[in-house]
Protein backbone atom coordinates (compact mmCIF):
# COMPACT_ATOMS: atom_id res chain seq x y z
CA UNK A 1 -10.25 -8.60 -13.33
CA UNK A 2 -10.34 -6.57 -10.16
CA UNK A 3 -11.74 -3.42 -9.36
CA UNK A 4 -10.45 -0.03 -8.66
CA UNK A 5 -10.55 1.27 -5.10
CA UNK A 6 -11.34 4.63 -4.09
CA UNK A 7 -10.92 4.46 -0.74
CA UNK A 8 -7.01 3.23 -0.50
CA UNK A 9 -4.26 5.83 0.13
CA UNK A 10 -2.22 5.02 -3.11
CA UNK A 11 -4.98 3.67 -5.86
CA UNK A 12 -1.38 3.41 -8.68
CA UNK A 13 0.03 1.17 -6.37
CA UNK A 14 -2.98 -0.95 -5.32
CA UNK A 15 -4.02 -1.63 -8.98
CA UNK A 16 -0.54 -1.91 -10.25
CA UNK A 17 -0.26 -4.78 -7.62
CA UNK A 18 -3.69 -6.08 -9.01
CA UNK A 19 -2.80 -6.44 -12.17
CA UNK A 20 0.29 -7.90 -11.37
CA UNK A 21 -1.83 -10.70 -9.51
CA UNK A 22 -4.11 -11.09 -12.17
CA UNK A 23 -0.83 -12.24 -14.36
CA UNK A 24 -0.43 -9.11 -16.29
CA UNK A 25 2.49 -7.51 -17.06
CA UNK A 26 3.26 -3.84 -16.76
CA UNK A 27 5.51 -2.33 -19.08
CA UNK A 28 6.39 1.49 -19.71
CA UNK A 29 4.99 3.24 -22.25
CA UNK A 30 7.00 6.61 -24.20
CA UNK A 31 3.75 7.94 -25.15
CA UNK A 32 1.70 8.34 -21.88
CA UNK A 33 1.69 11.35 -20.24
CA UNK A 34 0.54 12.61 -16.79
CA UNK A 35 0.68 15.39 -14.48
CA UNK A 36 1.01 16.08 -10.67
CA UNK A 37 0.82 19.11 -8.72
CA UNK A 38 3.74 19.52 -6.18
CA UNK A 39 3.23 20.64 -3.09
CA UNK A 40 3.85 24.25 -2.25
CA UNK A 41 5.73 24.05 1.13
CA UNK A 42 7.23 22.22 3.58
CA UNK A 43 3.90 21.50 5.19
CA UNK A 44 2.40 19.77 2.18
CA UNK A 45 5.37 17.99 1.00
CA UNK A 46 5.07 16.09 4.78
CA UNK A 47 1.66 15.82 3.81
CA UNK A 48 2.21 14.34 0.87
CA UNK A 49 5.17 12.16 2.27
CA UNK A 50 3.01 10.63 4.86
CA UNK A 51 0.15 10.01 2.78
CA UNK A 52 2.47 7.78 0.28
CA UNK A 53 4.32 5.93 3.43
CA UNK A 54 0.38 5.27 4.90
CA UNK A 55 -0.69 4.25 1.61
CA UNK A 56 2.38 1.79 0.73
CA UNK A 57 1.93 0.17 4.15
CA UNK A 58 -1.68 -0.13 3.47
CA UNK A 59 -1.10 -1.78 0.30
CA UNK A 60 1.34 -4.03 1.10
CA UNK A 61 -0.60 -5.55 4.07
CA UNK A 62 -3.66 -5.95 1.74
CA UNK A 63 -2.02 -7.91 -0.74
CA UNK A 64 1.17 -9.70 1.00
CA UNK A 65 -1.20 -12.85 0.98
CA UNK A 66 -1.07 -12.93 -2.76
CA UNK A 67 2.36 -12.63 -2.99
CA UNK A 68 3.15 -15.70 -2.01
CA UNK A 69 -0.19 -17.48 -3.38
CA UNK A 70 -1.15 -16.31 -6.80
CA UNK A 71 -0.24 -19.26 -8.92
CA UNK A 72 -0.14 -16.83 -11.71
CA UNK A 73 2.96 -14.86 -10.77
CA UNK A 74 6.37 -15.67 -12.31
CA UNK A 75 8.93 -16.17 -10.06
CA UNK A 76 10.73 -12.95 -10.81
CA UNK A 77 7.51 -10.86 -9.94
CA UNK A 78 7.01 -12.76 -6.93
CA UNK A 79 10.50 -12.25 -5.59
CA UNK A 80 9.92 -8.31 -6.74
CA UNK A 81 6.66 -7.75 -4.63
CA UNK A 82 7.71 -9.86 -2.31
CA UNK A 83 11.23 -7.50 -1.74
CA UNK A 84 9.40 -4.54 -2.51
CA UNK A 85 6.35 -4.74 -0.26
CA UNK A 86 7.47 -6.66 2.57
CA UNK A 87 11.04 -6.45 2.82
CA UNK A 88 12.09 -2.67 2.36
């Protein structure tokens, strides 16, 4: 199991991709619930924007590696990160 990391931009998307590694699936659940505060202006949204676009590229450079050599990936999840990550 890996850890969780405080210090990336976007800490959903780095242990998503974790646990994805790991050879876990993710699946969505009715029941769970969460909240998230919008931002109030224009200024923030940016803010907000940038921070996810930082954190994304952050992510995907830490763990494009693994994409191609975690043994425990099915193809389909490989080909996903893989597209997702490195492609778009």
């Amino acid at each position: 199991s890996r850890e969780f990391s405080e210090t990336v931009q976007t800490e959903d998307v780095d242990m998503a991709i974790q646990q994805l590694l790991d050879g876990r699936r993710i699946e969505f659940c009715a029941e769970s619930r969460s909240g998230e505060l919008a931002p109030i202006d224009c200024a923030g949204m940016w803010k907000q924007r940038l921070r996810w676009t930082i954190g994304w590229d952050e992510t995907s450079l830490k763990h494009a590696g693994a994409f191609t050599d975690s043994g425990r990936l099915r193809c389909r999840a490989r080909c996903g990160l893989i597209w997702t990550f490195l492609i778009r």
